[in-house]
PDB file of N, CA and C in Angstrom:
ATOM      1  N   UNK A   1     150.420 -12.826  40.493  1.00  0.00           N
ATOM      2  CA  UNK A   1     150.114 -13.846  39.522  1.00  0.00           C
ATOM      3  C   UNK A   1     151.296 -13.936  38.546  1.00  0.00           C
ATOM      4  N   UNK A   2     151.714 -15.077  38.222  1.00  0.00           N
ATOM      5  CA  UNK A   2     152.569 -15.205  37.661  1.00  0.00           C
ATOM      6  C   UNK A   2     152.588 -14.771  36.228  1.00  0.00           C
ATOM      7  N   UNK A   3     153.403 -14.466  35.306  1.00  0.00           N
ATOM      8  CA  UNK A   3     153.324 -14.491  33.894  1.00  0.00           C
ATOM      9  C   UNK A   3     152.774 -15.307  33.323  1.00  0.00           C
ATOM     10  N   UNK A   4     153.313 -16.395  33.730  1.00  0.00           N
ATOM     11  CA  UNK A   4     153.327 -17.968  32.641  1.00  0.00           C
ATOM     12  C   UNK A   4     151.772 -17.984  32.986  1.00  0.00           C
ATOM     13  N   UNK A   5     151.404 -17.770  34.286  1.00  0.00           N
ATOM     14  CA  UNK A   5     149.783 -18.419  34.576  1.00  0.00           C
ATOM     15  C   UNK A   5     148.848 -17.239  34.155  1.00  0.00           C
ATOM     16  N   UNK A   6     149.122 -16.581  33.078  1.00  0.00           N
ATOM     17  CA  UNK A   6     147.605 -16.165  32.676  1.00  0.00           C
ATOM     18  C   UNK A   6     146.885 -16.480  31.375  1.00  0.00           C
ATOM     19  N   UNK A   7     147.685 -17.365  30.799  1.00  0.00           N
ATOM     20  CA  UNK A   7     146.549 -17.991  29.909  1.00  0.00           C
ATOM     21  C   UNK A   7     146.825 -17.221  28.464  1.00  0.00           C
ATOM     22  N   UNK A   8     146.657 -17.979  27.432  1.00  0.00           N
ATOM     23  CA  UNK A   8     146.563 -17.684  26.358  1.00  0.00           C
ATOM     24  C   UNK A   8     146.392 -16.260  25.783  1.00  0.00           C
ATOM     25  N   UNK A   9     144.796 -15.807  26.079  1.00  0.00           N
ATOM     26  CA  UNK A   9     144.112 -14.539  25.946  1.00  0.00           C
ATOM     27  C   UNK A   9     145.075 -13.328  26.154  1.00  0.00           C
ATOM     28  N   UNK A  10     145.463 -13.599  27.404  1.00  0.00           N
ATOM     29  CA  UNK A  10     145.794 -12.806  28.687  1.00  0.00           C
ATOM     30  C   UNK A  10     147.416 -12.367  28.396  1.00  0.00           C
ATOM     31  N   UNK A  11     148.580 -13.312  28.205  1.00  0.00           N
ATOM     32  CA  UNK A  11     149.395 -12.671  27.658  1.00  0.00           C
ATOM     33  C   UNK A  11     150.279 -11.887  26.889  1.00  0.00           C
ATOM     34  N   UNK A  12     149.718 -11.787  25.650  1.00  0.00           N
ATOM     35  CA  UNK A  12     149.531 -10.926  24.616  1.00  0.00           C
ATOM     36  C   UNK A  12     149.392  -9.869  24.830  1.00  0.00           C
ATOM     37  N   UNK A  13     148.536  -9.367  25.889  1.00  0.00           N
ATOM     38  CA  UNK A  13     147.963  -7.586  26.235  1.00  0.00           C
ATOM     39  C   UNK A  13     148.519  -7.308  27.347  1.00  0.00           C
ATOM     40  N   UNK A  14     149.249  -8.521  27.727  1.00  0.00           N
ATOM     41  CA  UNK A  14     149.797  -7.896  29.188  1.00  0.00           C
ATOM     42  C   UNK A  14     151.306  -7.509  28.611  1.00  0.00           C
ATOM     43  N   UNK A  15     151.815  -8.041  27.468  1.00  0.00           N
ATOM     44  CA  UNK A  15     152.952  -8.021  27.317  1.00  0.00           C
ATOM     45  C   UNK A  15     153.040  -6.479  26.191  1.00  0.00           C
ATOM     46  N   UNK A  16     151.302  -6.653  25.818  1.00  0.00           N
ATOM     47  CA  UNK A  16     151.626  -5.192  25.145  1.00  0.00           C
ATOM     48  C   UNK A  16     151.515  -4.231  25.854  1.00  0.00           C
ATOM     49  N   UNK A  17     150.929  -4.423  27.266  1.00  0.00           N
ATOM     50  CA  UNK A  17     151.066  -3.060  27.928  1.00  0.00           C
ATOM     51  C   UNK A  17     152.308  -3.104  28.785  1.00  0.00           C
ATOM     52  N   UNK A  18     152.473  -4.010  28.760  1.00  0.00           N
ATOM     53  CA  UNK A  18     153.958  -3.412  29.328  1.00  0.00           C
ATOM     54  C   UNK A  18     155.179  -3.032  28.650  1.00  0.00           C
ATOM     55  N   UNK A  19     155.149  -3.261  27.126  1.00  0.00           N
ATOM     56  CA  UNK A  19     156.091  -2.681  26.585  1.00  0.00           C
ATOM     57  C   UNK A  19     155.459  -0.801  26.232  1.00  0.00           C
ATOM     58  N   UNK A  20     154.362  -0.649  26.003  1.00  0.00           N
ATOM     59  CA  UNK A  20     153.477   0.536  25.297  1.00  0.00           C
ATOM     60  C   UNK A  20     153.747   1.288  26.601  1.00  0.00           C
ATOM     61  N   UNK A  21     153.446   1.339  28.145  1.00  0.00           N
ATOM     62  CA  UNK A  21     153.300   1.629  29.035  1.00  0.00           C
ATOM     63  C   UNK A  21     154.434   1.863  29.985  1.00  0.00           C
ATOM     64  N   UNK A  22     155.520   1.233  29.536  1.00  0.00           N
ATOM     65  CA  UNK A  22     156.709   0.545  30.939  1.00  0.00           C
ATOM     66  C   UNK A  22     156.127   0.652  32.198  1.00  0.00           C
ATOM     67  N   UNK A  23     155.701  -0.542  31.946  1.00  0.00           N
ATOM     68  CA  UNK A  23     154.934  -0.839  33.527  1.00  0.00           C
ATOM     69  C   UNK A  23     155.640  -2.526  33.711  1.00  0.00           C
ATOM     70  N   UNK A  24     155.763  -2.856  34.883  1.00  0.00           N
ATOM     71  CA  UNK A  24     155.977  -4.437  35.183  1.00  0.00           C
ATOM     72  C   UNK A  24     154.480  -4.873  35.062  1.00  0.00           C
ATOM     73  N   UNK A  25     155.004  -6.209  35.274  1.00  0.00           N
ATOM     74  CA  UNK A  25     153.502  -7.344  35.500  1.00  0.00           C
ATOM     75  C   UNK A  25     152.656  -7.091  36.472  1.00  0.00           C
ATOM     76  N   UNK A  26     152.698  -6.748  37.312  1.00  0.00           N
ATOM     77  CA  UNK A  26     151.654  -6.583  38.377  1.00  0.00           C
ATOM     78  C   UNK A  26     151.211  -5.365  38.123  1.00  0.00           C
ATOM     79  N   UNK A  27     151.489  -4.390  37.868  1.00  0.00           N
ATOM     80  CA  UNK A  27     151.253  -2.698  37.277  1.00  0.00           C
ATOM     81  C   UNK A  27     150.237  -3.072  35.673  1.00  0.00           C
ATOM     82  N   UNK A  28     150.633  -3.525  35.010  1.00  0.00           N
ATOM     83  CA  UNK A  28     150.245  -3.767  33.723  1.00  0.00           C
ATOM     84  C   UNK A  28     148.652  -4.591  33.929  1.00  0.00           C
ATOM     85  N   UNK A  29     148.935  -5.952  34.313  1.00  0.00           N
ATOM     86  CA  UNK A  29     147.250  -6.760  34.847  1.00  0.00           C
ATOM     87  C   UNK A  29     146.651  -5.836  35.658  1.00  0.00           C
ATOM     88  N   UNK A  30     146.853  -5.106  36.063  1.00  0.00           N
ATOM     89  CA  UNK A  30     146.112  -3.762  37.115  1.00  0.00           C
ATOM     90  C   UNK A  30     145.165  -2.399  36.274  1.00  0.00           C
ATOM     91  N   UNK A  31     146.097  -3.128  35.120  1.00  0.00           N
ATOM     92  CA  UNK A  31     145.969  -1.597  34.088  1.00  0.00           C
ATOM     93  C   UNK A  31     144.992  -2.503  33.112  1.00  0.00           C
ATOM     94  N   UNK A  32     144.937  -3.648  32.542  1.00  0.00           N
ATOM     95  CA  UNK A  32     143.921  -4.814  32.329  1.00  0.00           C
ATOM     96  C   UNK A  32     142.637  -4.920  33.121  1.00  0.00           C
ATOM     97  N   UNK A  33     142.727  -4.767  34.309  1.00  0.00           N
ATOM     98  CA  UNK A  33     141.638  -4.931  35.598  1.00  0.00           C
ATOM     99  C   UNK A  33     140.876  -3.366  35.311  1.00  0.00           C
ATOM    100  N   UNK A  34     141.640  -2.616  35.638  1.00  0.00           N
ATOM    101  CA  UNK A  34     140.571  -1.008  35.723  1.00  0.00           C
ATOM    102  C   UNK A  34     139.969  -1.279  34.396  1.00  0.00           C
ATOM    103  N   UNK A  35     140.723  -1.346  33.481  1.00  0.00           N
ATOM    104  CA  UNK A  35     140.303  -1.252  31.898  1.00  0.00           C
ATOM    105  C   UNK A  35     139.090  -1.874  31.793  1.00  0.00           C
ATOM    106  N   UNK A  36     138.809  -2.886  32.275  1.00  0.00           N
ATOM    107  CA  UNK A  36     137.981  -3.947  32.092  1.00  0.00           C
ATOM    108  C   UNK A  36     136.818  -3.155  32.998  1.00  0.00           C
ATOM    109  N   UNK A  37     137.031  -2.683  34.327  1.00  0.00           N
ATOM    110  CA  UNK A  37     135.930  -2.557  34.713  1.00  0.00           C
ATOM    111  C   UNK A  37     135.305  -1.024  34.625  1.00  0.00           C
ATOM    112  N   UNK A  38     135.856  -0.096  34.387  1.00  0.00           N
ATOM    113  CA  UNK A  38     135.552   0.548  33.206  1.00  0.00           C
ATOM    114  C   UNK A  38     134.732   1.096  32.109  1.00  0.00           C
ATOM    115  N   UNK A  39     135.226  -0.172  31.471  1.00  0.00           N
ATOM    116  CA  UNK A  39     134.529   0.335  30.482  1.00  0.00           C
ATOM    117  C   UNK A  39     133.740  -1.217  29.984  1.00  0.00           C
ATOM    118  N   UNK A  40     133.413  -1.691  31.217  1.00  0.00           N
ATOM    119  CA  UNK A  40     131.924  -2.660  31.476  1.00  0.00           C
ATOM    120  C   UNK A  40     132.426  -3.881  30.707  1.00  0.00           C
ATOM    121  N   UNK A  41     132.959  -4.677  30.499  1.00  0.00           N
ATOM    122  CA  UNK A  41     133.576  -5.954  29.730  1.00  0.00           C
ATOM    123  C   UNK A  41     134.310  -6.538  30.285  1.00  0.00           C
ATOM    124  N   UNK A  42     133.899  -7.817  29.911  1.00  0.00           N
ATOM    125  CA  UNK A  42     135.121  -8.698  30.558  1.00  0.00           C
ATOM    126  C   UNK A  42     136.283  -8.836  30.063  1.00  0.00           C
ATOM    127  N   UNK A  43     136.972  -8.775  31.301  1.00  0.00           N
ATOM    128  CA  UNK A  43     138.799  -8.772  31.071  1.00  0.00           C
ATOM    129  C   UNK A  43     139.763  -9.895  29.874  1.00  0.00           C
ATOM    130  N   UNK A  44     138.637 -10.409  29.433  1.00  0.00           N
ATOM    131  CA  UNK A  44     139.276 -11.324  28.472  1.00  0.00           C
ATOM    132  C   UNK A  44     138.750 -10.500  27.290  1.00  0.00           C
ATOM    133  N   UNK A  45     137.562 -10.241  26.998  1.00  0.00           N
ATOM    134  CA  UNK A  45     137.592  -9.094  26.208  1.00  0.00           C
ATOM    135  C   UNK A  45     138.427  -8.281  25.637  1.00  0.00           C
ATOM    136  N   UNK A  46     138.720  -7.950  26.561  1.00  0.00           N
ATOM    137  CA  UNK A  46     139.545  -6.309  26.853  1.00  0.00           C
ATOM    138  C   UNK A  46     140.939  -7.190  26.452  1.00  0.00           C
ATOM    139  N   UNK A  47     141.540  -7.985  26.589  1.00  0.00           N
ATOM    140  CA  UNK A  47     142.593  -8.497  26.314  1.00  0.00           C
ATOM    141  C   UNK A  47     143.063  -8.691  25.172  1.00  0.00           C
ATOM    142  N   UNK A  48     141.483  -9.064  24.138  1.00  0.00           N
ATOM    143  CA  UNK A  48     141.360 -10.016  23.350  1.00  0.00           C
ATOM    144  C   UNK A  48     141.577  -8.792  22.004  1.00  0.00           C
ATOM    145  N   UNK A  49     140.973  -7.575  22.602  1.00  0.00           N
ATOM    146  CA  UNK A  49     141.165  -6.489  21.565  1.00  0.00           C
ATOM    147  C   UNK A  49     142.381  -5.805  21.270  1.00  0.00           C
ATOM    148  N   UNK A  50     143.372  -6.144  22.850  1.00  0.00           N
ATOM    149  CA  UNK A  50     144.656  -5.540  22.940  1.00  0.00           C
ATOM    150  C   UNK A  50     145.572  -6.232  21.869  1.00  0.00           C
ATOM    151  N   UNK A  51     145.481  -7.516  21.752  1.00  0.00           N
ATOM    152  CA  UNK A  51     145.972  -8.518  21.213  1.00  0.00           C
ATOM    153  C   UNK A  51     146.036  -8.393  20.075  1.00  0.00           C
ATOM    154  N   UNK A  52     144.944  -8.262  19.337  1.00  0.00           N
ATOM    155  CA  UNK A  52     144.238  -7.890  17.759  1.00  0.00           C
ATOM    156  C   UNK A  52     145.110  -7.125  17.481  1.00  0.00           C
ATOM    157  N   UNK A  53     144.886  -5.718  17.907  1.00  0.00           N
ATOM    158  CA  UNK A  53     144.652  -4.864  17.638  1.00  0.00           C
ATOM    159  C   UNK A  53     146.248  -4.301  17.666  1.00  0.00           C
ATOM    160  N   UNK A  54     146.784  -4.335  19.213  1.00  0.00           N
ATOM    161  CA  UNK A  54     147.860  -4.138  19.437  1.00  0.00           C
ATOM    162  C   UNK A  54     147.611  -2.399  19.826  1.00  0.00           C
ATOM    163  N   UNK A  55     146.555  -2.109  20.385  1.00  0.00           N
ATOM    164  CA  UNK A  55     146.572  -0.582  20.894  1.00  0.00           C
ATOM    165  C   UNK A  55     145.527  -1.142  22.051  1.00  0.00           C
ATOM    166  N   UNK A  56     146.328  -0.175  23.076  1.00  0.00           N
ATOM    167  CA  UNK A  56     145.213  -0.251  24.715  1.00  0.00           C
ATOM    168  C   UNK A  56     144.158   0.883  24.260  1.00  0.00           C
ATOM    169  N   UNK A  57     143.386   0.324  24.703  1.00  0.00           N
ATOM    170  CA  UNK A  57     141.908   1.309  24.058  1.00  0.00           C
ATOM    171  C   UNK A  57     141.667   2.276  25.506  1.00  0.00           C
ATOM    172  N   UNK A  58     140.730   3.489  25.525  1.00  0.00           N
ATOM    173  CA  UNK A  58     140.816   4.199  26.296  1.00  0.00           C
ATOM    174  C   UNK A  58     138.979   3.639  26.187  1.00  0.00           C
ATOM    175  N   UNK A  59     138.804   3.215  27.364  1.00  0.00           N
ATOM    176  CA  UNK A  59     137.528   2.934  27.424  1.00  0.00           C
ATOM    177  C   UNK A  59     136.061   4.460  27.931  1.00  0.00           C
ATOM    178  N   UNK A  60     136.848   5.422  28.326  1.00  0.00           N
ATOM    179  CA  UNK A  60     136.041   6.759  28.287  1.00  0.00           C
ATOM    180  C   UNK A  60     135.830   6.957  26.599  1.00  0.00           C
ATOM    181  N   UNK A  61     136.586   7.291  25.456  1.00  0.00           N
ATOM    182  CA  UNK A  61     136.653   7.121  24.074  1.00  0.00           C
ATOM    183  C   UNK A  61     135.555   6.432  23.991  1.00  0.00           C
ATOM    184  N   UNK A  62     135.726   5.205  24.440  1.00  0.00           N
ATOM    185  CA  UNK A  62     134.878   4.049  23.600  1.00  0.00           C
ATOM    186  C   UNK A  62     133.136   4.091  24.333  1.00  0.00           C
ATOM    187  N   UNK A  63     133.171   4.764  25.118  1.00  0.00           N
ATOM    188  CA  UNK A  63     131.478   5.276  26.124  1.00  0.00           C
ATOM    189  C   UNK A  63     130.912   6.078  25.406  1.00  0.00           C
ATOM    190  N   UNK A  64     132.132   7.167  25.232  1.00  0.00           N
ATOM    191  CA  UNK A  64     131.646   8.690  24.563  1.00  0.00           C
ATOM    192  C   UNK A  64     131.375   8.204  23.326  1.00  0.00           C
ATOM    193  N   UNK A  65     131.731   7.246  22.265  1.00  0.00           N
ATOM    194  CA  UNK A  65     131.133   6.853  21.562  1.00  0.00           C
ATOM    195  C   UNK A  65     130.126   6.322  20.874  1.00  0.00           C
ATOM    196  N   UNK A  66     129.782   5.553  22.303  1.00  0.00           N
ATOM    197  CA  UNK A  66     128.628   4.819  22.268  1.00  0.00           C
ATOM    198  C   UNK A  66     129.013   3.474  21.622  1.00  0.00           C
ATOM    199  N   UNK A  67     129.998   3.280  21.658  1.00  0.00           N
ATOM    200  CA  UNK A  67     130.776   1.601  20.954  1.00  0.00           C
ATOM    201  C   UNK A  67     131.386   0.823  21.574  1.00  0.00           C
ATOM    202  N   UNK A  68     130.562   0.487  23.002  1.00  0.00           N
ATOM    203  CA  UNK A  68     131.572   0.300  23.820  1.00  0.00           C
ATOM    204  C   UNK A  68     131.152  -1.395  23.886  1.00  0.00           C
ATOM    205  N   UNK A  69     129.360  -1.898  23.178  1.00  0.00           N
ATOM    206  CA  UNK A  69     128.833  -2.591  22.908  1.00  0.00           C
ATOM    207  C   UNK A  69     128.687  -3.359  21.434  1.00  0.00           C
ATOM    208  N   UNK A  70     128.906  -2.086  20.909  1.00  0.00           N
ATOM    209  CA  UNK A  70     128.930  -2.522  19.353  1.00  0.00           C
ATOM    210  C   UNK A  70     130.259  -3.104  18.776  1.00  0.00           C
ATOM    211  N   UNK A  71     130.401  -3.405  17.825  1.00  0.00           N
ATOM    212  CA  UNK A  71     131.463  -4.054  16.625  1.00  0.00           C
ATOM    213  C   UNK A  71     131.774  -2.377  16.129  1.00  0.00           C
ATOM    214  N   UNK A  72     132.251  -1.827  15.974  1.00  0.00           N
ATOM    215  CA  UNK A  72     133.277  -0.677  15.195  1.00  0.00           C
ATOM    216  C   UNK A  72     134.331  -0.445  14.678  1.00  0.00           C
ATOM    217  N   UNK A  73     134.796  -1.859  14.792  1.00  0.00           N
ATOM    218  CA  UNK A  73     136.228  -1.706  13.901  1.00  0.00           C
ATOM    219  C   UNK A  73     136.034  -1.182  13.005  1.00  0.00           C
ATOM    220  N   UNK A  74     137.184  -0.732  12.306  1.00  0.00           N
ATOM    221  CA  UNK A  74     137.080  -0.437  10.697  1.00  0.00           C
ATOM    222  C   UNK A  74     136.196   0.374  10.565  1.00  0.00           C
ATOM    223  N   UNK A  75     135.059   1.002  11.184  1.00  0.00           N
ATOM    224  CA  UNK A  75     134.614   1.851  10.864  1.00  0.00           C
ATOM    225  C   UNK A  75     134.369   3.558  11.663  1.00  0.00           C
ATOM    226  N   UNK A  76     135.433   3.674  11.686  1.00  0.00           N
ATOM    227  CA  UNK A  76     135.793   4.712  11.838  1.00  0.00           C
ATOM    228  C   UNK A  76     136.512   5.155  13.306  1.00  0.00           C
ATOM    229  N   UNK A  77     136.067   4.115  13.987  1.00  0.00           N
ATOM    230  CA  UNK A  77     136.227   4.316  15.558  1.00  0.00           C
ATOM    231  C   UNK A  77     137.457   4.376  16.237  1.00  0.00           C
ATOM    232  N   UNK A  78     137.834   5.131  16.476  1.00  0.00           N
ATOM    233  CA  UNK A  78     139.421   5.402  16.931  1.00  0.00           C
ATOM    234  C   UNK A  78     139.953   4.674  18.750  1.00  0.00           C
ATOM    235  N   UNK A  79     138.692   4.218  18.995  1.00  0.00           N
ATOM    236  CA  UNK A  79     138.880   3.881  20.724  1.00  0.00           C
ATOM    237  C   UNK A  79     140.119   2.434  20.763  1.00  0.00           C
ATOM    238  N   UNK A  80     139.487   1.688  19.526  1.00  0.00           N
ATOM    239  CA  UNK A  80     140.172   0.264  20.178  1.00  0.00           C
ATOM    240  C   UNK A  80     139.416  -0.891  20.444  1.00  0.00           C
ATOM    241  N   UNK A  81     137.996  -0.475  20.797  1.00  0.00           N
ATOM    242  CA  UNK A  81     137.272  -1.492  20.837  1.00  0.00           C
ATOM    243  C   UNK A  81     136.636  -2.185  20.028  1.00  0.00           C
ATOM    244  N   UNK A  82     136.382  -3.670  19.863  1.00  0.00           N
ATOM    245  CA  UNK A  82     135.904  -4.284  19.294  1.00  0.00           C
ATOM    246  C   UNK A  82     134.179  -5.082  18.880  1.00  0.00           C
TER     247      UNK A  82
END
């Protein structure tokens, strides 16, 4: 899949995991894909927090938390998720 063709959401977190990670594009949306399925959310989700946030969240963190559903920013939650 190309760069240019993933959409708004989508490039932002791909471009942060590939600088955070050194991974290429196809390695990186791969690392988007597990993430997503995972830790149960959709991949635009998961994008959407990378973006924000600017940290890849470890979605085991965010289970063991129990926040993997909830809103936790800001309050205290160290995973990443939103």
């Amino acid at each position: 899949m190309p760069y240019d063709d993933l959409g708004k959401e989508w490039s932002p977190a791909v471009g942060i995991v590939l600088s955070l990670h050194h991974l290429d594009q196809t390695w990186a949306i791969d690392m988007l894909v597990r993430l997503s399925q995972r830790a149960r959310r959709q991949i635009h989700e998961v994008a959407a927090t990378i973006a924000d946030t600017g940290v890849v969240p470890d979605p085991d963190a965010a289970a063991a938390a129990g926040s993997v559903s909830g809103n936790n920013a800001g309050s205290g939650d160290q995973s990443g998720w939103r």
